[in-house]
PDB file of N, CA and C in Angstrom:
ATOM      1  N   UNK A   1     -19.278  10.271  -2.584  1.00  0.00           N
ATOM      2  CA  UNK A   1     -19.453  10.358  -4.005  1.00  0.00           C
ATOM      3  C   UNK A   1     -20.877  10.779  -4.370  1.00  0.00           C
ATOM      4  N   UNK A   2     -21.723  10.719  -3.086  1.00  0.00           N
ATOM      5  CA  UNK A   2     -22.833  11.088  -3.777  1.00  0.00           C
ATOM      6  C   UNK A   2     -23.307  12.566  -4.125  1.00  0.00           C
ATOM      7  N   UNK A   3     -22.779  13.543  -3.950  1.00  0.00           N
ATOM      8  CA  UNK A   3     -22.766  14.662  -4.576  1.00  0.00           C
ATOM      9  C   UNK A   3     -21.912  15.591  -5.238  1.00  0.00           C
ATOM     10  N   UNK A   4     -21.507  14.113  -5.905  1.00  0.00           N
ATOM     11  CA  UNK A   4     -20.323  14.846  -7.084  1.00  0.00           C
ATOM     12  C   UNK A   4     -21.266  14.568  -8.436  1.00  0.00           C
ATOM     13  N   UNK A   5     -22.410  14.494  -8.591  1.00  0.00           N
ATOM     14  CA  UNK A   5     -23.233  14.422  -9.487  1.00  0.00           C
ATOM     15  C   UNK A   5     -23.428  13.393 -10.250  1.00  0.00           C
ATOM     16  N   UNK A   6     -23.029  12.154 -10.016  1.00  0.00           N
ATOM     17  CA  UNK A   6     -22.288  11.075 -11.015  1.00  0.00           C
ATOM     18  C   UNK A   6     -23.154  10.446 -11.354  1.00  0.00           C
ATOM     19  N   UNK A   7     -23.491   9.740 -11.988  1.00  0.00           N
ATOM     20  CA  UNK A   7     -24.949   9.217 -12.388  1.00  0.00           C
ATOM     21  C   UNK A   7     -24.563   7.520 -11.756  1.00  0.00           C
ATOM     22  N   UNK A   8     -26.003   6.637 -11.715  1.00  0.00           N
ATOM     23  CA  UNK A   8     -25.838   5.074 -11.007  1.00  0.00           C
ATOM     24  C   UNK A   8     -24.635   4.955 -11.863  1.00  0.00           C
ATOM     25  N   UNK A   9     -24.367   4.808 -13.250  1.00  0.00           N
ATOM     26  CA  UNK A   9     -23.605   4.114 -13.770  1.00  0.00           C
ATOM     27  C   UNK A   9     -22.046   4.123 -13.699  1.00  0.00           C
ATOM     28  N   UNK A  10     -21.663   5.555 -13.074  1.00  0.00           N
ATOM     29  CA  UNK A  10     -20.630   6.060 -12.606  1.00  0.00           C
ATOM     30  C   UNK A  10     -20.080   5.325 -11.336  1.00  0.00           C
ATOM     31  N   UNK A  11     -21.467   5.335 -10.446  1.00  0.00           N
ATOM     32  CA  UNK A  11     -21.238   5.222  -9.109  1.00  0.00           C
ATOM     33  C   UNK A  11     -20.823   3.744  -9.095  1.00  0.00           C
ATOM     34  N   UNK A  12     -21.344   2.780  -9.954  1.00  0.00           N
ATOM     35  CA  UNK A  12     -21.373   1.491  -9.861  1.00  0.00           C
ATOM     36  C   UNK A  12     -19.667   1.376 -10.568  1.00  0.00           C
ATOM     37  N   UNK A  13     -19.221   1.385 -11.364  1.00  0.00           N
ATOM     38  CA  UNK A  13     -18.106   1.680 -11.760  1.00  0.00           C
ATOM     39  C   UNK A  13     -16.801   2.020 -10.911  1.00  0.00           C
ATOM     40  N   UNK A  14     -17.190   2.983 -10.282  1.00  0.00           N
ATOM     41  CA  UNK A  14     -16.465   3.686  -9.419  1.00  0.00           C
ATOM     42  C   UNK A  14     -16.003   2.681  -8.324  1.00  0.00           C
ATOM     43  N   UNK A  15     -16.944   2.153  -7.317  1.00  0.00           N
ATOM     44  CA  UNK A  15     -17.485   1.575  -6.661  1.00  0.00           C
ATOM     45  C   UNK A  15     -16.534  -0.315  -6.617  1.00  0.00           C
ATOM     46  N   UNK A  16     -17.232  -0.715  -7.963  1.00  0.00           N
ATOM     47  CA  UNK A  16     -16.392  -1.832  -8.347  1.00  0.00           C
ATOM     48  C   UNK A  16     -14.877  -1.555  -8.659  1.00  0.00           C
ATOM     49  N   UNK A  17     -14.550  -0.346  -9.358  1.00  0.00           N
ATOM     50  CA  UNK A  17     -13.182  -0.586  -9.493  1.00  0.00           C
ATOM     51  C   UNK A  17     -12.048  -0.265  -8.188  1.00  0.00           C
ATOM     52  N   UNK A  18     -12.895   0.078  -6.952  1.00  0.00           N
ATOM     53  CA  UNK A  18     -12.582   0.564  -5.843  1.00  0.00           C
ATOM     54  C   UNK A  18     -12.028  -0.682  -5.018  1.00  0.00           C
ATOM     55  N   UNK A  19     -12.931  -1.557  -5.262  1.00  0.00           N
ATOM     56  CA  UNK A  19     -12.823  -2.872  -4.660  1.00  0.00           C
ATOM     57  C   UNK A  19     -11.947  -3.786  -5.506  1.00  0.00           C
ATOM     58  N   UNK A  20     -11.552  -3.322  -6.976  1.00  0.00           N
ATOM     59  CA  UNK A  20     -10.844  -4.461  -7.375  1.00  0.00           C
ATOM     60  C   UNK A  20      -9.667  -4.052  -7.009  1.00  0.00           C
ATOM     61  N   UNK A  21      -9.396  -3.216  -7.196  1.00  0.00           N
ATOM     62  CA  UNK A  21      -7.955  -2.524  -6.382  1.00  0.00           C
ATOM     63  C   UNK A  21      -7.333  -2.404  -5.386  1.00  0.00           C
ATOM     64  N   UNK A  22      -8.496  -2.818  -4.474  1.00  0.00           N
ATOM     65  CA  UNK A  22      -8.204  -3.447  -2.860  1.00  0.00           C
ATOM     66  C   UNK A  22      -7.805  -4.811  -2.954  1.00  0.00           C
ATOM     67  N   UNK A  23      -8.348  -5.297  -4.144  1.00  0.00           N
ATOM     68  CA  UNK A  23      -8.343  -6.747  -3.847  1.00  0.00           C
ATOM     69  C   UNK A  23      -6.658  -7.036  -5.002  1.00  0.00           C
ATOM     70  N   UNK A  24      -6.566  -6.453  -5.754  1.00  0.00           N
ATOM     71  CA  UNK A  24      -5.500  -6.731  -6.602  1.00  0.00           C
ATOM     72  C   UNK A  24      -4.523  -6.112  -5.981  1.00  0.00           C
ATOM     73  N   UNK A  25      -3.942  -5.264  -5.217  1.00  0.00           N
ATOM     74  CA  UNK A  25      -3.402  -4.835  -4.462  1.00  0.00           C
ATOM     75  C   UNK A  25      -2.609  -5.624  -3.372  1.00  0.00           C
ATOM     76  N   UNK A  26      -3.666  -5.910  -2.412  1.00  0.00           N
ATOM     77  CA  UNK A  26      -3.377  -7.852  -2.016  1.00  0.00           C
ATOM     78  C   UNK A  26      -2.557  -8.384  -2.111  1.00  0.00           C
ATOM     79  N   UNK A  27      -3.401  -9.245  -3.619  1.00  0.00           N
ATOM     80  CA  UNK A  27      -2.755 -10.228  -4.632  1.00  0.00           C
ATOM     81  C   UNK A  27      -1.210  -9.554  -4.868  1.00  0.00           C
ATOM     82  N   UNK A  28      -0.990  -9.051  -5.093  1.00  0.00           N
ATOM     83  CA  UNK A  28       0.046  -8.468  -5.766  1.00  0.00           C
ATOM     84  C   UNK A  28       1.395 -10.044  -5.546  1.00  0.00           C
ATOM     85  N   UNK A  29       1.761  -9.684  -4.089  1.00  0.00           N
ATOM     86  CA  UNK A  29       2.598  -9.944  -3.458  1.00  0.00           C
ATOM     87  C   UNK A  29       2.262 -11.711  -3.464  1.00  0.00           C
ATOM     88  N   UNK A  30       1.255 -12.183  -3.867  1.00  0.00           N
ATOM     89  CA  UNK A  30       1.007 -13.668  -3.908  1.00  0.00           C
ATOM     90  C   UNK A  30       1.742 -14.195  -5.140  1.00  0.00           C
ATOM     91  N   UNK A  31       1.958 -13.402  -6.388  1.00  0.00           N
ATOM     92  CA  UNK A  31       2.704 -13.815  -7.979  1.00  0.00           C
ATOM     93  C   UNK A  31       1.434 -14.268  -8.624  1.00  0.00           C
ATOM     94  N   UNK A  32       0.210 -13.766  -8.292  1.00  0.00           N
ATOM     95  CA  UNK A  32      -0.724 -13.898  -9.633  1.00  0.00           C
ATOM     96  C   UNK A  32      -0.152 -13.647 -10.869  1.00  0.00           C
ATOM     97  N   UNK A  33      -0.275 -13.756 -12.074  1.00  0.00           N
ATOM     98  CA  UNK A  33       0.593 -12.972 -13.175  1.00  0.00           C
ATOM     99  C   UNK A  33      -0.888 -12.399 -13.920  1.00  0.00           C
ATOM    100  N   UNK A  34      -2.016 -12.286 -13.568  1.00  0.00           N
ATOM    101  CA  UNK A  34      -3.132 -11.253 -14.144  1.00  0.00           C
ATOM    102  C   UNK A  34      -3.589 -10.442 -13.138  1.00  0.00           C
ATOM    103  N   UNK A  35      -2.703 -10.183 -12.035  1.00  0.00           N
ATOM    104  CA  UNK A  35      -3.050  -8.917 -10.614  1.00  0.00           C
ATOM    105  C   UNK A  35      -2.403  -7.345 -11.218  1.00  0.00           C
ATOM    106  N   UNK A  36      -0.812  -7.284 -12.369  1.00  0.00           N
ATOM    107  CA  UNK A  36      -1.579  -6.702 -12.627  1.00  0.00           C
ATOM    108  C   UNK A  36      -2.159  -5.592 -13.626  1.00  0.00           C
ATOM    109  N   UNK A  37      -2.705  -6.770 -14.515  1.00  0.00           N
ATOM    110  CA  UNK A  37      -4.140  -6.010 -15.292  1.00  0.00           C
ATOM    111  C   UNK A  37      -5.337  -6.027 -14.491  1.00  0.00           C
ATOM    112  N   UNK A  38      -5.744  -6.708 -13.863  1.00  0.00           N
ATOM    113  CA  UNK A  38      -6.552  -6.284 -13.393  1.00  0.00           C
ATOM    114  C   UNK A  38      -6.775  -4.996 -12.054  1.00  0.00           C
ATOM    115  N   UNK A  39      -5.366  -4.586 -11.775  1.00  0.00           N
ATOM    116  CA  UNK A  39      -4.999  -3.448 -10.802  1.00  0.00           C
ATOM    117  C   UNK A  39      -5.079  -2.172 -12.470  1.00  0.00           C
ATOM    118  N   UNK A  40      -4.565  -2.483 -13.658  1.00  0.00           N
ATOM    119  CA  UNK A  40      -4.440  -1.368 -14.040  1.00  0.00           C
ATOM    120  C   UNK A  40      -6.022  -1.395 -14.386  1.00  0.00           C
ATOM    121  N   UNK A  41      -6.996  -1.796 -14.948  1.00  0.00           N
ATOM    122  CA  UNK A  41      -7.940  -1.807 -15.369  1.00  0.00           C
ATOM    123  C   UNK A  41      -8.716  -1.335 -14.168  1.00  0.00           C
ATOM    124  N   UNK A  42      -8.811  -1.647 -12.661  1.00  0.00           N
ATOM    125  CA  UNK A  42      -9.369  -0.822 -11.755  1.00  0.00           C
ATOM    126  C   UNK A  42      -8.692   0.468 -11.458  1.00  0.00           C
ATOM    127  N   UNK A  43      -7.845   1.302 -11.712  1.00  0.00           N
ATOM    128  CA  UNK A  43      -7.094   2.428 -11.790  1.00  0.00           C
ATOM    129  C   UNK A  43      -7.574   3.194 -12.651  1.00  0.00           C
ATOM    130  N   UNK A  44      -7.664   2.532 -14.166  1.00  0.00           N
ATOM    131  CA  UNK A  44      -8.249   3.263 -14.696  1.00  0.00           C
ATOM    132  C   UNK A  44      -9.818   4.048 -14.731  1.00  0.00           C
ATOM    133  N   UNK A  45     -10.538   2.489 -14.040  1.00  0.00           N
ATOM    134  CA  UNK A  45     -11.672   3.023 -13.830  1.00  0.00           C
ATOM    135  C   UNK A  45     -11.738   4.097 -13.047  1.00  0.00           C
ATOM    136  N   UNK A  46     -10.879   3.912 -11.937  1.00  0.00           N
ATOM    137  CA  UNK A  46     -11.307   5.422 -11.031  1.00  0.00           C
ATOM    138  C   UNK A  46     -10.788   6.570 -11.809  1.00  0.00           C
ATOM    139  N   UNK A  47      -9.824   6.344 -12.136  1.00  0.00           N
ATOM    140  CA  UNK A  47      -9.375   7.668 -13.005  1.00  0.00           C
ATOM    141  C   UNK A  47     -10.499   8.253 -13.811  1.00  0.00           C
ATOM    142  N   UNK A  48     -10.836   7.415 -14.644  1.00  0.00           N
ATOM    143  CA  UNK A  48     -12.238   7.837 -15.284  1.00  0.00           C
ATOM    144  C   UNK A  48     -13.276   8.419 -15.114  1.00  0.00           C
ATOM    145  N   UNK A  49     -13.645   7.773 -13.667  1.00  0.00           N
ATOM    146  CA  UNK A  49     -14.568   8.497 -13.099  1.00  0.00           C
ATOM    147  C   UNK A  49     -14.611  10.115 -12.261  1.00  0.00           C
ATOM    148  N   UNK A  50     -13.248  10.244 -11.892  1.00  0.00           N
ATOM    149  CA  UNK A  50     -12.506  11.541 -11.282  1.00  0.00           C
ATOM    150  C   UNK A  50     -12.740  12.090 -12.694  1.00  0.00           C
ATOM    151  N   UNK A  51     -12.117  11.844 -13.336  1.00  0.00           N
ATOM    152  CA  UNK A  51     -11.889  12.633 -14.878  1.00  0.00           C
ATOM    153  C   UNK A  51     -13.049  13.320 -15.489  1.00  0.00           C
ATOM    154  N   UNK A  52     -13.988  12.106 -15.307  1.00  0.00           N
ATOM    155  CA  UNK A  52     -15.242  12.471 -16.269  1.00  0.00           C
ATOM    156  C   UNK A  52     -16.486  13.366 -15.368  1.00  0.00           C
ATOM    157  N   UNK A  53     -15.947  13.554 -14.120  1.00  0.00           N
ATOM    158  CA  UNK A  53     -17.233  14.354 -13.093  1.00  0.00           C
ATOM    159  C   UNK A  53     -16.174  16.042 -12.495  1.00  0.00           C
ATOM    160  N   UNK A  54     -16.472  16.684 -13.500  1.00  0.00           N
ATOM    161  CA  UNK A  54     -16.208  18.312 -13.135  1.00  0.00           C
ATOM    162  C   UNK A  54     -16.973  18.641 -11.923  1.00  0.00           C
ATOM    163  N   UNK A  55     -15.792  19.506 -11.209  1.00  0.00           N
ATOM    164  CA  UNK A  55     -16.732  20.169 -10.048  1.00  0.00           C
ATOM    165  C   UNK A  55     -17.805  21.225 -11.163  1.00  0.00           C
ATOM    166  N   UNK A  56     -18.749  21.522 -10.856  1.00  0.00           N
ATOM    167  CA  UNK A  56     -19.378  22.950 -11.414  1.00  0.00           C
ATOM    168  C   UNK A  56     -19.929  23.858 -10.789  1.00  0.00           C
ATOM    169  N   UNK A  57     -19.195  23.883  -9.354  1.00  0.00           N
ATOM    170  CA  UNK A  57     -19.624  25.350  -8.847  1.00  0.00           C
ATOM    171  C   UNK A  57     -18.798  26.051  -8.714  1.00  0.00           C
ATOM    172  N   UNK A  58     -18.880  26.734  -7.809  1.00  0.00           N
ATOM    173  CA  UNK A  58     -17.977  28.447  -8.106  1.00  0.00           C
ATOM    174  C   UNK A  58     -17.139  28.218  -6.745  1.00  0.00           C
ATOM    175  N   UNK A  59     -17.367  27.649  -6.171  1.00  0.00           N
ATOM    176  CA  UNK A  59     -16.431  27.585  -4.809  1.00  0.00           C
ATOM    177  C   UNK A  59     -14.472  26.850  -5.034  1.00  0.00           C
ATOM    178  N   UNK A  60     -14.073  27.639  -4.875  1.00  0.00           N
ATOM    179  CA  UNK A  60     -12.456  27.899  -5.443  1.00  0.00           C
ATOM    180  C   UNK A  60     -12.216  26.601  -4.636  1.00  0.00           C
ATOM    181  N   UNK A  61     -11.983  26.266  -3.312  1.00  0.00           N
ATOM    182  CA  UNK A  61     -11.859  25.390  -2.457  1.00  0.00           C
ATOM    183  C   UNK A  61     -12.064  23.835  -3.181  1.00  0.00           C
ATOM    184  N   UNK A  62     -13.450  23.897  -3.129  1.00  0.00           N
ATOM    185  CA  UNK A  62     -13.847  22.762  -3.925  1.00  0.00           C
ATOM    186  C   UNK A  62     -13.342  22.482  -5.431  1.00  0.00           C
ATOM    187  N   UNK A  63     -13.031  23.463  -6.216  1.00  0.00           N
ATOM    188  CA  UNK A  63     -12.719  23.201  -7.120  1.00  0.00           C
ATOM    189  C   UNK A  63     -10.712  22.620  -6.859  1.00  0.00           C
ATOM    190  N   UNK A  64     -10.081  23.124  -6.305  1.00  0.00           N
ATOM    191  CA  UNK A  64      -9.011  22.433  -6.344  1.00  0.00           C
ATOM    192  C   UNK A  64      -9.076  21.057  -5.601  1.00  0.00           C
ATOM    193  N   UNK A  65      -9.904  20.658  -4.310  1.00  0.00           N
ATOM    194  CA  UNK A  65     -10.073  19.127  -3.939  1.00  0.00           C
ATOM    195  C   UNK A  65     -10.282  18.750  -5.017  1.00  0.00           C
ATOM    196  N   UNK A  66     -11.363  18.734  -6.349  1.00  0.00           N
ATOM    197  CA  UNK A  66     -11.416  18.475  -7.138  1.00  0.00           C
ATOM    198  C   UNK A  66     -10.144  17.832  -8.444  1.00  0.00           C
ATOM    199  N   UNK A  67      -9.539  19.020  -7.782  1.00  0.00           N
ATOM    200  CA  UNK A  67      -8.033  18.718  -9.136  1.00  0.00           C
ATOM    201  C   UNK A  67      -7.477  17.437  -8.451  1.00  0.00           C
ATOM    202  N   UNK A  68      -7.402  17.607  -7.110  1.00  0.00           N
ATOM    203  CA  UNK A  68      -6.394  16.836  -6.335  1.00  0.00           C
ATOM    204  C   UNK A  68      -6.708  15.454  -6.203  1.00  0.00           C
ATOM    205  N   UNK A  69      -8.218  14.681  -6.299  1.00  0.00           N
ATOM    206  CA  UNK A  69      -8.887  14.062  -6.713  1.00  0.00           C
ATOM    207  C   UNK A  69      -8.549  13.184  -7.951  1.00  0.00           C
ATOM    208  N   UNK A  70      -8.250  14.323  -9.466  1.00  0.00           N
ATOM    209  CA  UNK A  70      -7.954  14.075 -10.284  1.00  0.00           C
ATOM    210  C   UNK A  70      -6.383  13.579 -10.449  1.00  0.00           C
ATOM    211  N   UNK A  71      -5.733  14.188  -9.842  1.00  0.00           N
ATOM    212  CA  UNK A  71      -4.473  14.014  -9.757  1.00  0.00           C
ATOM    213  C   UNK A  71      -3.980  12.378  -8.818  1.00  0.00           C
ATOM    214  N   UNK A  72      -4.544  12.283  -8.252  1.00  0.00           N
ATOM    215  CA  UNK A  72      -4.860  11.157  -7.359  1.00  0.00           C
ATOM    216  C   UNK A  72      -5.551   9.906  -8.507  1.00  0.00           C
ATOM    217  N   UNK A  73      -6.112   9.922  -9.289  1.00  0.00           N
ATOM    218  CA  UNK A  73      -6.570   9.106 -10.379  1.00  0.00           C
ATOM    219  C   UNK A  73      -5.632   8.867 -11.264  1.00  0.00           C
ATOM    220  N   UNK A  74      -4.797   9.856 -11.577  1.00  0.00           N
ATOM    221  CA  UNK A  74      -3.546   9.477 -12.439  1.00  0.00           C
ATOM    222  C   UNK A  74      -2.328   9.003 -11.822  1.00  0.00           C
ATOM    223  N   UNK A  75      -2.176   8.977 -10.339  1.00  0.00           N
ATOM    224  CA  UNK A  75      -1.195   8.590  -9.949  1.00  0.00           C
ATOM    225  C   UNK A  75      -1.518   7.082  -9.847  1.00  0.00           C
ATOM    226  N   UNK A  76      -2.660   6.316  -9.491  1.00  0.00           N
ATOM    227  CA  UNK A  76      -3.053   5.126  -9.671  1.00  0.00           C
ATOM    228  C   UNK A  76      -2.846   4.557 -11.198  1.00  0.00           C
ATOM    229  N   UNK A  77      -2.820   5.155 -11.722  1.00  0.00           N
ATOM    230  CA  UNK A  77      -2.614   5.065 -13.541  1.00  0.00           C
ATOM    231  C   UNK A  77      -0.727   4.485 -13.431  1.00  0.00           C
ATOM    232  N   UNK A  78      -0.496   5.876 -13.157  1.00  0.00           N
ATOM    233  CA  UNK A  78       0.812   5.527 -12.938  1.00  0.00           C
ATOM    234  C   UNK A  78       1.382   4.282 -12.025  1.00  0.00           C
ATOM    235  N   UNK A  79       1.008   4.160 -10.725  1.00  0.00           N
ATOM    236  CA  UNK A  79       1.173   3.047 -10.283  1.00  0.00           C
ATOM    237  C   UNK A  79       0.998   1.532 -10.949  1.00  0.00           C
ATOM    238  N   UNK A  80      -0.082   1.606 -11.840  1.00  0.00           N
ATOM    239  CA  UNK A  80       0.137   0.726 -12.514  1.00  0.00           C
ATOM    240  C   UNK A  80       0.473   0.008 -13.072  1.00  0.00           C
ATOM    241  N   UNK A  81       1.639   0.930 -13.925  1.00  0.00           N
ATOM    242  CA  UNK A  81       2.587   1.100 -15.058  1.00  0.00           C
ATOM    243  C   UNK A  81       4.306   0.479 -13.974  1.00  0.00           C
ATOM    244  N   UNK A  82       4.031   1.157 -13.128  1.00  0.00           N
ATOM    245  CA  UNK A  82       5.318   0.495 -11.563  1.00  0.00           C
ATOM    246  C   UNK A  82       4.778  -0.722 -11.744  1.00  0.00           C
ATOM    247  N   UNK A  83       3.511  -1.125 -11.496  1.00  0.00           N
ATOM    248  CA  UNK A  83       3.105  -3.052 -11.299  1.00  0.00           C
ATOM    249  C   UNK A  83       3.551  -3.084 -12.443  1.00  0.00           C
ATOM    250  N   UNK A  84       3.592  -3.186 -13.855  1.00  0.00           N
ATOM    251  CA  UNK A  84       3.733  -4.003 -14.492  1.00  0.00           C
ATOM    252  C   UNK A  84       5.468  -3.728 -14.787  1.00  0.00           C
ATOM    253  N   UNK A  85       6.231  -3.057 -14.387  1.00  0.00           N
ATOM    254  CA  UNK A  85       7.351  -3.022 -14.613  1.00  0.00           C
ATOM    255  C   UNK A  85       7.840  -4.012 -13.365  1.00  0.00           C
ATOM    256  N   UNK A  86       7.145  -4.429 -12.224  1.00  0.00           N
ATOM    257  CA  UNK A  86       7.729  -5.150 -11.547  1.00  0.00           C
ATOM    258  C   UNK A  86       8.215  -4.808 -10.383  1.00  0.00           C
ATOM    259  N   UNK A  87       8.485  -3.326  -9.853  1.00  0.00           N
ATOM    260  CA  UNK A  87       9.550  -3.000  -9.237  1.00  0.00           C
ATOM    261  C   UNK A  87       8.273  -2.695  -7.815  1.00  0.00           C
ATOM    262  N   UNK A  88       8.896  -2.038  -6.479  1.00  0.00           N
ATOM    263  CA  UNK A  88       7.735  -1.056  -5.549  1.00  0.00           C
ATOM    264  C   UNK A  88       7.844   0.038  -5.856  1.00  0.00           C
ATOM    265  N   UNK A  89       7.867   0.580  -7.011  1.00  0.00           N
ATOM    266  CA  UNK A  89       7.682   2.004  -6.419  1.00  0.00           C
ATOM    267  C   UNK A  89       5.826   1.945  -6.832  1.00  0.00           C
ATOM    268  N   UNK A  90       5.383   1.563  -7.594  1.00  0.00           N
ATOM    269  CA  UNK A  90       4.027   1.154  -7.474  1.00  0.00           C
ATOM    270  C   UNK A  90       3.054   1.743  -6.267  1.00  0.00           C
ATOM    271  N   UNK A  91       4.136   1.081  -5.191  1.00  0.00           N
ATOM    272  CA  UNK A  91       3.451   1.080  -3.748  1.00  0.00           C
ATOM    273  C   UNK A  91       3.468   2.916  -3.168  1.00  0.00           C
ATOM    274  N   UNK A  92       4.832   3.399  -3.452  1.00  0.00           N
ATOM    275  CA  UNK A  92       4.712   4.788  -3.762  1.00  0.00           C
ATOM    276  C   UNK A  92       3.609   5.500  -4.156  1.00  0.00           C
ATOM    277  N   UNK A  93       3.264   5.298  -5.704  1.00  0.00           N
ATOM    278  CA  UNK A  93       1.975   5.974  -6.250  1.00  0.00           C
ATOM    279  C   UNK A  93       1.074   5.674  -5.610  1.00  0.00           C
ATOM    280  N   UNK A  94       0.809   4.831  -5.072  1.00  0.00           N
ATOM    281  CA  UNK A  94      -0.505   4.378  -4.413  1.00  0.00           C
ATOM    282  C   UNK A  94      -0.690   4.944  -3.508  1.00  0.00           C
ATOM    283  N   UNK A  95       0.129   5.236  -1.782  1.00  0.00           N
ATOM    284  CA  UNK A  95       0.291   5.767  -1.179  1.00  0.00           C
ATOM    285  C   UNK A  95      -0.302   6.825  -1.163  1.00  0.00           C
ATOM    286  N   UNK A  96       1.085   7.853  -2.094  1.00  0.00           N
ATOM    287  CA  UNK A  96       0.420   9.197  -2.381  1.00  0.00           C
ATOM    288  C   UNK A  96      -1.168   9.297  -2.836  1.00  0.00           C
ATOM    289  N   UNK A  97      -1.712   8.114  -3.619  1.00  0.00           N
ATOM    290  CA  UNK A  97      -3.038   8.444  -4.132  1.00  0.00           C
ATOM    291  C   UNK A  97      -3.921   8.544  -3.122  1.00  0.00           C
ATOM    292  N   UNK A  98      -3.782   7.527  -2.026  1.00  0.00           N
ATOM    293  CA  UNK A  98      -4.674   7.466  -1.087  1.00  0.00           C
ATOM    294  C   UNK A  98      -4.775   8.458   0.154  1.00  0.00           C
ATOM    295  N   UNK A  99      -3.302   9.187   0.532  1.00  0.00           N
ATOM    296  CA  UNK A  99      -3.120  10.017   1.219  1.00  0.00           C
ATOM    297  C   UNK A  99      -4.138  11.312   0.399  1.00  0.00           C
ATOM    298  N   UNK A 100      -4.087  11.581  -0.953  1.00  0.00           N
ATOM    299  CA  UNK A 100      -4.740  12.367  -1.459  1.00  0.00           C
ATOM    300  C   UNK A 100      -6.354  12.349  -1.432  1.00  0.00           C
ATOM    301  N   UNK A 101      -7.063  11.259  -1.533  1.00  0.00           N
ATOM    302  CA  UNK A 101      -7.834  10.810  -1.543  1.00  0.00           C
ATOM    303  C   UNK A 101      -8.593  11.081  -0.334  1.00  0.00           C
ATOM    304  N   UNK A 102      -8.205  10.448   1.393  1.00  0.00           N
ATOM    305  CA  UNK A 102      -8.180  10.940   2.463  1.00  0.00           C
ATOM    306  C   UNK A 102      -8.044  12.407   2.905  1.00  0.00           C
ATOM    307  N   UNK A 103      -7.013  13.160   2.399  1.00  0.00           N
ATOM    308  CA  UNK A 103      -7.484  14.307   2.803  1.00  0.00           C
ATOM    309  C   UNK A 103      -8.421  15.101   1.784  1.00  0.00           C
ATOM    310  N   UNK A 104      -8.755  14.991   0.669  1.00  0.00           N
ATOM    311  CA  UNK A 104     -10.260  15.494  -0.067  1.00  0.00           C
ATOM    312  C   UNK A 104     -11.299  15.230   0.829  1.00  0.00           C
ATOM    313  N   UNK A 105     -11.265  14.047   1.272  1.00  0.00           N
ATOM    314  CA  UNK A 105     -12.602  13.708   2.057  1.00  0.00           C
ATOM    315  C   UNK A 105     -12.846  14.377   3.352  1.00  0.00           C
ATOM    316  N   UNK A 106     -11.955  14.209   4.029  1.00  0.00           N
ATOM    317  CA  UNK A 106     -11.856  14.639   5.519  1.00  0.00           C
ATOM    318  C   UNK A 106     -12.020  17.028   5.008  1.00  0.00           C
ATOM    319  N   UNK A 107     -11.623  16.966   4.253  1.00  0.00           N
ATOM    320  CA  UNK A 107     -11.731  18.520   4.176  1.00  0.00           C
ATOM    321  C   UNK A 107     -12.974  18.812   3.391  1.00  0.00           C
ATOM    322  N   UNK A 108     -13.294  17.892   2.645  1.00  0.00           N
ATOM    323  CA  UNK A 108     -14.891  18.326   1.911  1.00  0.00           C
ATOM    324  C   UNK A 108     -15.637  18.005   3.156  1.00  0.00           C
ATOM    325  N   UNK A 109     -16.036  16.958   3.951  1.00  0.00           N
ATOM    326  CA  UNK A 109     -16.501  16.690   5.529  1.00  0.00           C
ATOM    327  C   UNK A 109     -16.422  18.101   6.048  1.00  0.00           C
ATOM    328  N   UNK A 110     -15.471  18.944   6.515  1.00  0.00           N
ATOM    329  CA  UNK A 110     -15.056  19.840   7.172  1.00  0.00           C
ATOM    330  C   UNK A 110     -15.873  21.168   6.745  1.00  0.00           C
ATOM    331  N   UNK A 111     -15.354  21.228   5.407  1.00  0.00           N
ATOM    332  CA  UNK A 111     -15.921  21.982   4.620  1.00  0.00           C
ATOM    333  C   UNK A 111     -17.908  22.270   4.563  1.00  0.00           C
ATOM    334  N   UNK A 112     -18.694  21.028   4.922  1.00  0.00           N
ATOM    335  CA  UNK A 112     -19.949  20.872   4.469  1.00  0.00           C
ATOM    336  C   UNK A 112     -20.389  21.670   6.168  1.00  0.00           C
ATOM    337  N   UNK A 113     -19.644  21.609   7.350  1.00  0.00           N
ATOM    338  CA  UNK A 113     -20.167  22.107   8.062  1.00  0.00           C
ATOM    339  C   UNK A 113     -20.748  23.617   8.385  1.00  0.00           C
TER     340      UNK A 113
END
């Protein structure tokens, strides 16, 4: 994340809602009955932060990891919306988000060489 331009306040954000989502995620399966708002409220944060940091260079490549990134932020959104309906497909969106997530990284890695 550190050269997607994001400022501390992003990063800290980012960062925390990264971890609440690991951690509400978890929970899920224990019957907290506030796991989950607090899963959608860390979803959103990342979404936010994908959302609110444009690639701005010219490299085509990067700019679609970028989308995919984004797209990966709304599927956590969506997953959300699965937690509070109750059901797994939740676990679905998530999946896909993180599979997305993983390969941005591993190909921006690839990419920097």
């Amino acid at each position: 994340m550190e050269n997607c331009n994001m400022s501390k306040f992003k990063n800290y954000i980012f960062y925390t809602s990264a971890i609440l989502l690991l951690v509400s995620a978890v929970l899920f399966d224990f019957g907290f009955s506030f796991v989950p708002y607090l899963y959608a409220i860390a979803a959103a944060g990342i979404a936010v932060c994908y959302m609110t940091s444009p690639y701005k260079g010219t490299n085509v490549r990067m700019k679609r990891l970028h989308g995919y990134l984004v797209l990966s932020g709304i599927l956590l959104v969506a997953s959300s919306y699965f937690m509070f309906k109750g059901g797994k497909e939740w676990i679905i969106c998530l999946l896909i988000s993180a599979v997305l997530q993983l390969y941005t990284s591993l190909v921006k890695v690839k990419g920097e060489e």
